[in-house]
PDB file of N, CA and C in Angstrom:
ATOM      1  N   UNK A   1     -21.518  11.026 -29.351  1.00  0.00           N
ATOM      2  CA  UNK A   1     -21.308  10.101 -28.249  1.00  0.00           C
ATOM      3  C   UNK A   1     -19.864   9.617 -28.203  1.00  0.00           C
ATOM      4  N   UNK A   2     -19.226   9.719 -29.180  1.00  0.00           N
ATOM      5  CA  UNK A   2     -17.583   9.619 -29.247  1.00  0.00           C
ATOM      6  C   UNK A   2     -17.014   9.697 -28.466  1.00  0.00           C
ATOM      7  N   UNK A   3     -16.946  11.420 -28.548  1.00  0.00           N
ATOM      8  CA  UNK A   3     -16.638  12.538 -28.030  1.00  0.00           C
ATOM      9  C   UNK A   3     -16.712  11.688 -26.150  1.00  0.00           C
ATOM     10  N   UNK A   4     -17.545  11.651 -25.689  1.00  0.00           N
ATOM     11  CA  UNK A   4     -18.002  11.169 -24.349  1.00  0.00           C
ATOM     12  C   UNK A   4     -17.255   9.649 -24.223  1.00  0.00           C
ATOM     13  N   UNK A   5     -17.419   9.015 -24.620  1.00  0.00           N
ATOM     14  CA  UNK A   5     -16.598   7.822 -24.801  1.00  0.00           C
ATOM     15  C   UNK A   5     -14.675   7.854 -24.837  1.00  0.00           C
ATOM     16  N   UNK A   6     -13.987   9.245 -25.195  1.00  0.00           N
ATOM     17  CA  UNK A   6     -12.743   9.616 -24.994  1.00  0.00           C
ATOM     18  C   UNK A   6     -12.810   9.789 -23.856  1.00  0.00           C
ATOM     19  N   UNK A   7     -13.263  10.972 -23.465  1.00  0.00           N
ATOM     20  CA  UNK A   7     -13.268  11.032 -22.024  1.00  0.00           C
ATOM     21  C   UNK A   7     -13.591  10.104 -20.883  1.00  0.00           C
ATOM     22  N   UNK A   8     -14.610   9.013 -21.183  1.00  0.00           N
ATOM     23  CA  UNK A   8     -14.709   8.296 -20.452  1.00  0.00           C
ATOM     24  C   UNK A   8     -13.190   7.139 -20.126  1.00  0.00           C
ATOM     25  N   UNK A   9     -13.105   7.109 -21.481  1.00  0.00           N
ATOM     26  CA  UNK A   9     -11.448   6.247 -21.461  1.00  0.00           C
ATOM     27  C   UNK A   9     -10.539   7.052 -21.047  1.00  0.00           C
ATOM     28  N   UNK A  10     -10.065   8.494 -21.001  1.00  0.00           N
ATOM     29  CA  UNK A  10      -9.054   9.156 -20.887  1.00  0.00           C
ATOM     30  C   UNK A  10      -9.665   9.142 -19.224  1.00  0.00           C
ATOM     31  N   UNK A  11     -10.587   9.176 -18.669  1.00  0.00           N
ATOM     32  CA  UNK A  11     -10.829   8.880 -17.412  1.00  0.00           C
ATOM     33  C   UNK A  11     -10.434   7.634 -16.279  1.00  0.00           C
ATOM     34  N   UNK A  12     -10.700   6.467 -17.329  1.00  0.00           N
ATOM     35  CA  UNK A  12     -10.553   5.480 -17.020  1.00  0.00           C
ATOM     36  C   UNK A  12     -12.094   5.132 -16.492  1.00  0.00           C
ATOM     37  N   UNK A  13     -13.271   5.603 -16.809  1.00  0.00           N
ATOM     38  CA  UNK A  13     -14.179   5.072 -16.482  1.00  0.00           C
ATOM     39  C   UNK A  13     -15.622   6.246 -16.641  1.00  0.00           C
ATOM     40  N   UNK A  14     -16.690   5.767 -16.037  1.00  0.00           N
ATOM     41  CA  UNK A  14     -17.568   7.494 -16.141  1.00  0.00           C
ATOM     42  C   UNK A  14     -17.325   8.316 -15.485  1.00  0.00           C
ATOM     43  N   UNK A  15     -17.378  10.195 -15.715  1.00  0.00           N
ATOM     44  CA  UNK A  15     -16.912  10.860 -14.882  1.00  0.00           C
ATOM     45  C   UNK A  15     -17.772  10.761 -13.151  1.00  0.00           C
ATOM     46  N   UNK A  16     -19.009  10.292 -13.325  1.00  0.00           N
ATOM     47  CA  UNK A  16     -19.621   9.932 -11.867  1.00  0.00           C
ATOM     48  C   UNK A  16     -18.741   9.256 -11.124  1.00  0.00           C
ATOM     49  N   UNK A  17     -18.456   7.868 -11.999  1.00  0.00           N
ATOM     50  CA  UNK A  17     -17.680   6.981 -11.191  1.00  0.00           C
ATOM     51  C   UNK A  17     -16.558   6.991 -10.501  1.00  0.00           C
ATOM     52  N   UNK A  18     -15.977   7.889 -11.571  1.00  0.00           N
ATOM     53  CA  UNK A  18     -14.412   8.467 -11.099  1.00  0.00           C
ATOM     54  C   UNK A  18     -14.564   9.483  -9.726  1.00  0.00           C
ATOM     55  N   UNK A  19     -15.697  10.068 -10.256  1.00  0.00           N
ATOM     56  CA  UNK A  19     -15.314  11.085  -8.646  1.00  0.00           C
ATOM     57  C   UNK A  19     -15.576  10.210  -7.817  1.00  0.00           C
ATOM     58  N   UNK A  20     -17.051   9.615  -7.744  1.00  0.00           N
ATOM     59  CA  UNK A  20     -17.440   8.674  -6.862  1.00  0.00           C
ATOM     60  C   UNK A  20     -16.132   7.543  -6.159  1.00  0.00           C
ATOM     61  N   UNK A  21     -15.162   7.581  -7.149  1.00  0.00           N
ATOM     62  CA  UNK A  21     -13.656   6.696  -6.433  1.00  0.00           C
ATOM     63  C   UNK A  21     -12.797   7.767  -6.131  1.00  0.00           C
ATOM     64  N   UNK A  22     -12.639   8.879  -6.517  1.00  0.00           N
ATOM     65  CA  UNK A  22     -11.570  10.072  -5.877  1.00  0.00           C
ATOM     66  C   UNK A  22     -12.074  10.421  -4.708  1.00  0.00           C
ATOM     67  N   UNK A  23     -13.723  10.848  -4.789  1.00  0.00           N
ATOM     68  CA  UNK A  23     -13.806  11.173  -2.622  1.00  0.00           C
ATOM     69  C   UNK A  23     -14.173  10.092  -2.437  1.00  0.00           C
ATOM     70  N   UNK A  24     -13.790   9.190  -2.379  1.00  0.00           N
ATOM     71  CA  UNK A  24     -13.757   7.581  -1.410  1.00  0.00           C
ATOM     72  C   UNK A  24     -12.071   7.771  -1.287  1.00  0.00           C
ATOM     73  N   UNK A  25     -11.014   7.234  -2.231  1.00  0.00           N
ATOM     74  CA  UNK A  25      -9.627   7.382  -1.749  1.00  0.00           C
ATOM     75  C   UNK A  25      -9.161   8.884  -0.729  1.00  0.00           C
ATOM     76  N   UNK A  26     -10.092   9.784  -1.383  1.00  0.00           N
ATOM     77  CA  UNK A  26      -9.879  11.202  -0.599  1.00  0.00           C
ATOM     78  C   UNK A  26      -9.608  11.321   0.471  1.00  0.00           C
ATOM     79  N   UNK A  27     -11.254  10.345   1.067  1.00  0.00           N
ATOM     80  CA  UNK A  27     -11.355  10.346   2.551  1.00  0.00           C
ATOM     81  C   UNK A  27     -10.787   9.306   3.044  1.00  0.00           C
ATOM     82  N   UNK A  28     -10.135   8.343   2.752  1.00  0.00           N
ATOM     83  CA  UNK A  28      -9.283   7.524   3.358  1.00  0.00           C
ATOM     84  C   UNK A  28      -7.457   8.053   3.492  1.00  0.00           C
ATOM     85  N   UNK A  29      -7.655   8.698   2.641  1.00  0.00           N
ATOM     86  CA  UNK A  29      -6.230   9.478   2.661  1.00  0.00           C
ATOM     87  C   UNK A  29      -6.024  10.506   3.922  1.00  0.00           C
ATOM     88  N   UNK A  30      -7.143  11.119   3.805  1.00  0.00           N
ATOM     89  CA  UNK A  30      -8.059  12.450   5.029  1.00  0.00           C
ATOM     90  C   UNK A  30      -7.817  11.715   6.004  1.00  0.00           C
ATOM     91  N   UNK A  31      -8.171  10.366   6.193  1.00  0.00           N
ATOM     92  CA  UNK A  31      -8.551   9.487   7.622  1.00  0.00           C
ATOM     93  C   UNK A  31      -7.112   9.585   8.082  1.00  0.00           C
ATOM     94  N   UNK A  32      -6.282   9.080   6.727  1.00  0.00           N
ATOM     95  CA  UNK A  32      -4.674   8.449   7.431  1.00  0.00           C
ATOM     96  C   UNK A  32      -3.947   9.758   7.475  1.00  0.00           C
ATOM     97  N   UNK A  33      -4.639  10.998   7.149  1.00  0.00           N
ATOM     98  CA  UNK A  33      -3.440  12.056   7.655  1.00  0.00           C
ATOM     99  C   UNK A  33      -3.967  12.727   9.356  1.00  0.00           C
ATOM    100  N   UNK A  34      -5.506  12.465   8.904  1.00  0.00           N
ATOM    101  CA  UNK A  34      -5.490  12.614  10.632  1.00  0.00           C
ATOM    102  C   UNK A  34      -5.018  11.868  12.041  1.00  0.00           C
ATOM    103  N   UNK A  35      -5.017  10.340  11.470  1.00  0.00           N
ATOM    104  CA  UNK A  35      -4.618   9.582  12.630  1.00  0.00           C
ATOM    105  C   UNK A  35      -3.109   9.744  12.959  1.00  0.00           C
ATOM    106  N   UNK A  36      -2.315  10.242  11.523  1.00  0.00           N
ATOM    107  CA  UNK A  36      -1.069  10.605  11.653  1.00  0.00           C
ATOM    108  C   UNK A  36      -0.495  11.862  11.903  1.00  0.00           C
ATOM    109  N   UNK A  37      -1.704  12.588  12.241  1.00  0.00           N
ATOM    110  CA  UNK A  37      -1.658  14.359  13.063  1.00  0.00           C
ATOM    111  C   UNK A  37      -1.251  14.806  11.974  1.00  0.00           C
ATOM    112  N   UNK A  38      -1.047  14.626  10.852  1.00  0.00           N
ATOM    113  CA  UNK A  38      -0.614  15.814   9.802  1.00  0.00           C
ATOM    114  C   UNK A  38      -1.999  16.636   9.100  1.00  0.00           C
ATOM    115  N   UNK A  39      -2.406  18.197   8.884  1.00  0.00           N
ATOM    116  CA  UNK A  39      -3.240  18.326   8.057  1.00  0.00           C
ATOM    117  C   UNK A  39      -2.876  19.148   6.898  1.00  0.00           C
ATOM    118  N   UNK A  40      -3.440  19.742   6.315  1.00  0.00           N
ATOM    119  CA  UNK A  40      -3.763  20.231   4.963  1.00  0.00           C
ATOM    120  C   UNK A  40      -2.109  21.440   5.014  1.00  0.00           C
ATOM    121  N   UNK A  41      -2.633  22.031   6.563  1.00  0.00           N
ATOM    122  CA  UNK A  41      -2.210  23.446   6.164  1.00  0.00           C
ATOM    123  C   UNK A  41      -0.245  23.189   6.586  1.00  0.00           C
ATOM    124  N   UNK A  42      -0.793  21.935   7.545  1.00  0.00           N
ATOM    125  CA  UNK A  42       0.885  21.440   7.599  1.00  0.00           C
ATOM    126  C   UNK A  42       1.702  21.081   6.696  1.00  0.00           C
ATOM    127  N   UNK A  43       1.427  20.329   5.784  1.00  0.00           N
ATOM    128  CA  UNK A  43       1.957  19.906   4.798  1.00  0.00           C
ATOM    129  C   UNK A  43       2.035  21.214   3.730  1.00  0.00           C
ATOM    130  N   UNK A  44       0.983  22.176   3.229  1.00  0.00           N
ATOM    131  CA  UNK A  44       1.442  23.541   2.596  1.00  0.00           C
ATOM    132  C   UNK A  44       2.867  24.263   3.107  1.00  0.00           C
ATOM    133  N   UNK A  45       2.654  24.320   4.562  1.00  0.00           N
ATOM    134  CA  UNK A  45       3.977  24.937   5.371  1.00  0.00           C
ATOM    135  C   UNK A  45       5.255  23.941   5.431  1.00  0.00           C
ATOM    136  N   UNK A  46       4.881  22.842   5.561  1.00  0.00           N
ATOM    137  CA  UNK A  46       6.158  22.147   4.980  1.00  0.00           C
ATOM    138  C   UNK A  46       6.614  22.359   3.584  1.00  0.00           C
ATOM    139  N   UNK A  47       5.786  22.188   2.539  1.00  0.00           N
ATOM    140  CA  UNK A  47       6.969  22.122   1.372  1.00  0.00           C
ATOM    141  C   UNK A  47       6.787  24.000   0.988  1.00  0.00           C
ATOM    142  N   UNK A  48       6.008  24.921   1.545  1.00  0.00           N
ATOM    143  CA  UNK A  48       6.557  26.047   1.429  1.00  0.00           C
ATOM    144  C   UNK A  48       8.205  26.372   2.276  1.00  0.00           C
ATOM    145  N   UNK A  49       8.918  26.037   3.231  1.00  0.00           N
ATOM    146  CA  UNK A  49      10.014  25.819   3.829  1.00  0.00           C
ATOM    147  C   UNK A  49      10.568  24.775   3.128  1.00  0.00           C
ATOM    148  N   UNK A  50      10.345  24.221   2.452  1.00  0.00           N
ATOM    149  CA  UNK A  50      11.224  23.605   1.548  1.00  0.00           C
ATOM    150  C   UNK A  50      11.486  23.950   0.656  1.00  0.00           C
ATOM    151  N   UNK A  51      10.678  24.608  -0.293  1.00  0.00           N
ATOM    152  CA  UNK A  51      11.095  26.204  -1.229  1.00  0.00           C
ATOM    153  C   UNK A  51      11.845  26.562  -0.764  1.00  0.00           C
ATOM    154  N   UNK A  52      11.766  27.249   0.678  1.00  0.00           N
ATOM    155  CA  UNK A  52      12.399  28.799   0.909  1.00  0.00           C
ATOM    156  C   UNK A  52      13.960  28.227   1.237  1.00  0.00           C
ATOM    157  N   UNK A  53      13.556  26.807   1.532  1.00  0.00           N
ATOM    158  CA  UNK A  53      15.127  26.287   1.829  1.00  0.00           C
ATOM    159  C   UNK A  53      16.416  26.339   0.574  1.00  0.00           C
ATOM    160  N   UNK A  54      15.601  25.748  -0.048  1.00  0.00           N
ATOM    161  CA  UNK A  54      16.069  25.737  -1.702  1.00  0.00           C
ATOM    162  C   UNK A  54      16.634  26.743  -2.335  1.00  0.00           C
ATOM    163  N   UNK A  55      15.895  27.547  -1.770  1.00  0.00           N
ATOM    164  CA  UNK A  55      16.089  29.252  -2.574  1.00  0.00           C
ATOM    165  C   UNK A  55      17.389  29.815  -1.773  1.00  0.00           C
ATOM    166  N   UNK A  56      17.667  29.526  -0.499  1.00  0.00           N
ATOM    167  CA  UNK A  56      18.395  29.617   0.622  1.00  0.00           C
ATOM    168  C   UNK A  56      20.115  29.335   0.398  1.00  0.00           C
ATOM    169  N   UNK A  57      20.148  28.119  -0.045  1.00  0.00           N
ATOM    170  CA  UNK A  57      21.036  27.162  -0.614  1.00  0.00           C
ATOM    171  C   UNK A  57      21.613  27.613  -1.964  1.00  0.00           C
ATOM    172  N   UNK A  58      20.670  28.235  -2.412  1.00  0.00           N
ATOM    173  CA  UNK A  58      21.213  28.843  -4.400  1.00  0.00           C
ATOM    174  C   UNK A  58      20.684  28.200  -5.580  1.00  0.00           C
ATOM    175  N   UNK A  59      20.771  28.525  -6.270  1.00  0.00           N
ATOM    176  CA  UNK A  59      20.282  28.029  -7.191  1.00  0.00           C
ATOM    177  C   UNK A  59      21.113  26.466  -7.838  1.00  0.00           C
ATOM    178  N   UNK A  60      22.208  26.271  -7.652  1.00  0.00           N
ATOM    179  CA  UNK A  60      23.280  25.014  -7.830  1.00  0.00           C
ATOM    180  C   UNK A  60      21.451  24.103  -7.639  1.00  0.00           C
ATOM    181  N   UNK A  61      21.149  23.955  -6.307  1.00  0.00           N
ATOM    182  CA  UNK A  61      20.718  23.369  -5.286  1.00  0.00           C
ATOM    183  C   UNK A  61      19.130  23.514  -6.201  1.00  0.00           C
ATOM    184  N   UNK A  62      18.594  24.028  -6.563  1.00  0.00           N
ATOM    185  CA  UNK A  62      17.549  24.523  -7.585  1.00  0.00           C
ATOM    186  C   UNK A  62      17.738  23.509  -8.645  1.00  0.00           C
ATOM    187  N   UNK A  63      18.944  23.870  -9.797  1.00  0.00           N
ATOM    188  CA  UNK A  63      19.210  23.196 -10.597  1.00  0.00           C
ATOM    189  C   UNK A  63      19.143  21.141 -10.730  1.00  0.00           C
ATOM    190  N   UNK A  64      19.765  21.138  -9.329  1.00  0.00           N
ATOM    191  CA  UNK A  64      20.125  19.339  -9.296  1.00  0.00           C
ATOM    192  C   UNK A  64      18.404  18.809  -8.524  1.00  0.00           C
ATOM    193  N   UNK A  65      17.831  19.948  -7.826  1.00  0.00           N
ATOM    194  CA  UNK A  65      16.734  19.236  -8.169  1.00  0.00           C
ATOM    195  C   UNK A  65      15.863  19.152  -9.239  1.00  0.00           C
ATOM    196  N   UNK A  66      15.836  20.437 -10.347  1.00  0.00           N
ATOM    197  CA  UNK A  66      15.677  20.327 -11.538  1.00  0.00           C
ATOM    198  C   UNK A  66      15.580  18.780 -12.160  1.00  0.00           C
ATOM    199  N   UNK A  67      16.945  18.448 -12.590  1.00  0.00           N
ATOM    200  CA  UNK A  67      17.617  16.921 -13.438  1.00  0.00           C
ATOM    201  C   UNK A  67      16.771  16.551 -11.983  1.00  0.00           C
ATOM    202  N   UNK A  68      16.619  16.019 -11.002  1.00  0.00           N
ATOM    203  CA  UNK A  68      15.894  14.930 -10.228  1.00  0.00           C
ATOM    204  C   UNK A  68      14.319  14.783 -11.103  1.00  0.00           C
ATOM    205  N   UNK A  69      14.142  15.590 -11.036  1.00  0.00           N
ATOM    206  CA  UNK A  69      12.684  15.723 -11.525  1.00  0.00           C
ATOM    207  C   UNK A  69      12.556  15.367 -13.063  1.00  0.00           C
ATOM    208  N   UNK A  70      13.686  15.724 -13.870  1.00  0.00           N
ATOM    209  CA  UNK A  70      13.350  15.588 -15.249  1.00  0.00           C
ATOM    210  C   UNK A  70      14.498  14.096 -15.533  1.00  0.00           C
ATOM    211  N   UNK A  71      15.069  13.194 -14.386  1.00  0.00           N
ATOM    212  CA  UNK A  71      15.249  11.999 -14.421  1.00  0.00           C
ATOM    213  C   UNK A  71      13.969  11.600 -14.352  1.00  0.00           C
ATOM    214  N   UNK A  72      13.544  11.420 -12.987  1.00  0.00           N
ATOM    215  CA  UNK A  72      11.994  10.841 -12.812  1.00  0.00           C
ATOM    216  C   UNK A  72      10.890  10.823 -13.994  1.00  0.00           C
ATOM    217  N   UNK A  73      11.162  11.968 -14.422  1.00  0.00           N
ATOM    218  CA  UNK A  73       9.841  12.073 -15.881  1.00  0.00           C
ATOM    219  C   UNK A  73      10.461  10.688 -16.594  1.00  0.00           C
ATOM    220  N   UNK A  74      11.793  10.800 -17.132  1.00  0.00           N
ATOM    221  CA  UNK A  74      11.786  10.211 -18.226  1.00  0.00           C
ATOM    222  C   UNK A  74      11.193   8.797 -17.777  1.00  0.00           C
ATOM    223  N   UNK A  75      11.079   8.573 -16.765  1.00  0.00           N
ATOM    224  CA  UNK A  75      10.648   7.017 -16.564  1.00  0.00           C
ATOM    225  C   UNK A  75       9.020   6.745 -15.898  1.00  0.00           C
ATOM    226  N   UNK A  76       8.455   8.008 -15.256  1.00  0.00           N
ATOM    227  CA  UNK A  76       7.233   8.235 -14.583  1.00  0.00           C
ATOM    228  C   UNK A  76       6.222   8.325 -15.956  1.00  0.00           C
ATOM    229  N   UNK A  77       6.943   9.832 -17.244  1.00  0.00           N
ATOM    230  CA  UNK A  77       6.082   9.600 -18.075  1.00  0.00           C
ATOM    231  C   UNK A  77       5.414   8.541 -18.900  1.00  0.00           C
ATOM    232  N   UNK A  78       6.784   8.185 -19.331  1.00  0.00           N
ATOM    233  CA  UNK A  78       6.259   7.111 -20.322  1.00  0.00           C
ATOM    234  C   UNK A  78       5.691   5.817 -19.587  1.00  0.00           C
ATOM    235  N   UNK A  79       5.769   5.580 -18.744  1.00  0.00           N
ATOM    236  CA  UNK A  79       4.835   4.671 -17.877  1.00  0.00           C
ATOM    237  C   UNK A  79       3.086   5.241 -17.610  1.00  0.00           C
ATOM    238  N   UNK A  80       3.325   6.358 -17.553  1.00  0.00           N
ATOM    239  CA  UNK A  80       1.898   6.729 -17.397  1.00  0.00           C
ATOM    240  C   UNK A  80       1.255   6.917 -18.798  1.00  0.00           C
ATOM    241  N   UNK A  81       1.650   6.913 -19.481  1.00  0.00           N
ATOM    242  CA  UNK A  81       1.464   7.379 -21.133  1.00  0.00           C
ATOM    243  C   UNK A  81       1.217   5.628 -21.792  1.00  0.00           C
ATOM    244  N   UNK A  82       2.002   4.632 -21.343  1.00  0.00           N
ATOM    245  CA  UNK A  82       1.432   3.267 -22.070  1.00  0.00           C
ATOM    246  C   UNK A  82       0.251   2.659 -20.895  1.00  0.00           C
ATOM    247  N   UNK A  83       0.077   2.912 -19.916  1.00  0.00           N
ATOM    248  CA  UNK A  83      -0.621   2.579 -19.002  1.00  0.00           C
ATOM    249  C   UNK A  83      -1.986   3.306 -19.906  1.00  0.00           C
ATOM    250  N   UNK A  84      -1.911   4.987 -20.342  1.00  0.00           N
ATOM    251  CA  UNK A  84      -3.415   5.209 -20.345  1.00  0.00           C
ATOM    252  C   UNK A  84      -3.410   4.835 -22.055  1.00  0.00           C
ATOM    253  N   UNK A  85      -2.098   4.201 -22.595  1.00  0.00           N
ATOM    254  CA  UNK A  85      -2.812   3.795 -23.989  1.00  0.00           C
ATOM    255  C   UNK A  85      -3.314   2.855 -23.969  1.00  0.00           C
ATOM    256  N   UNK A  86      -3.074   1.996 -23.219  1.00  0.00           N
ATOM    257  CA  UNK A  86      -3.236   0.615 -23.230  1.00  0.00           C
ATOM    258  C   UNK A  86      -4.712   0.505 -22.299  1.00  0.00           C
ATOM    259  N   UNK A  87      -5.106   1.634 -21.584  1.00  0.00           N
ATOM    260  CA  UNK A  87      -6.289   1.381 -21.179  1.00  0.00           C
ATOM    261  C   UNK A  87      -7.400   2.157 -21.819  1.00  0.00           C
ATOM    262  N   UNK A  88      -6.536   2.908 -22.917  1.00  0.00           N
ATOM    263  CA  UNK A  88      -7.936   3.464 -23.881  1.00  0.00           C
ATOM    264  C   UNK A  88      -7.856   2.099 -25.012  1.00  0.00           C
ATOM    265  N   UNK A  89      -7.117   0.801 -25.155  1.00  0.00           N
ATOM    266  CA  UNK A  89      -7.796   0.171 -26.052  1.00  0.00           C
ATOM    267  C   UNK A  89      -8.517  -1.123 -25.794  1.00  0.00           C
ATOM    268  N   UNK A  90      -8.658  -0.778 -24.221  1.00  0.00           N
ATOM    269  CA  UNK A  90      -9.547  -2.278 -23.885  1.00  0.00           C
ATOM    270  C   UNK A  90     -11.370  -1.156 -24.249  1.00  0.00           C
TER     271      UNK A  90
END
């Protein structure tokens, strides 16, 4: 029962519950991309043209978004990393 109890914390809750709150935010997310005309396959075709843009530009342009991304970690991870320690010890 441990075992089930990690996961429930590395979840943040039971896995029922959790889905039961992922398609609830899902479909409110669903709601606000329809009222805002964007769907699924738009947004694929957008950041696929944002690849191809990238690739377009050279690799320089590759690289500096590289460091963007591995700035962001250093401060995204470890925020998400004391957030789920600190909520596996309640």
């Amino acid at each position: 029962m441990a075992h089930g109890g990690g996961i429930e914390r590395f979840l943040g809750g039971s896995p029922l519950g959790v889905l039961i709150r992922l398609i609830f935010i899902s479909l409110l997310v669903g709601a606000a991309m329809a009222f805002l005309g964007l769907s699924p396959r738009a947004l694929f075709d957008s950041a696929l043209r944002f690849a191809r843009s990238l690739g377009d530009l050279g690799f320089g342009a590759v690289r500096e978004v590289g460091q963007w991304v591995i700035a962001g970690a250093l401060i995204v991870i470890p925020v998400w990393l004391i957030s789920r320690l600190l909520a596996a010890r309640r």
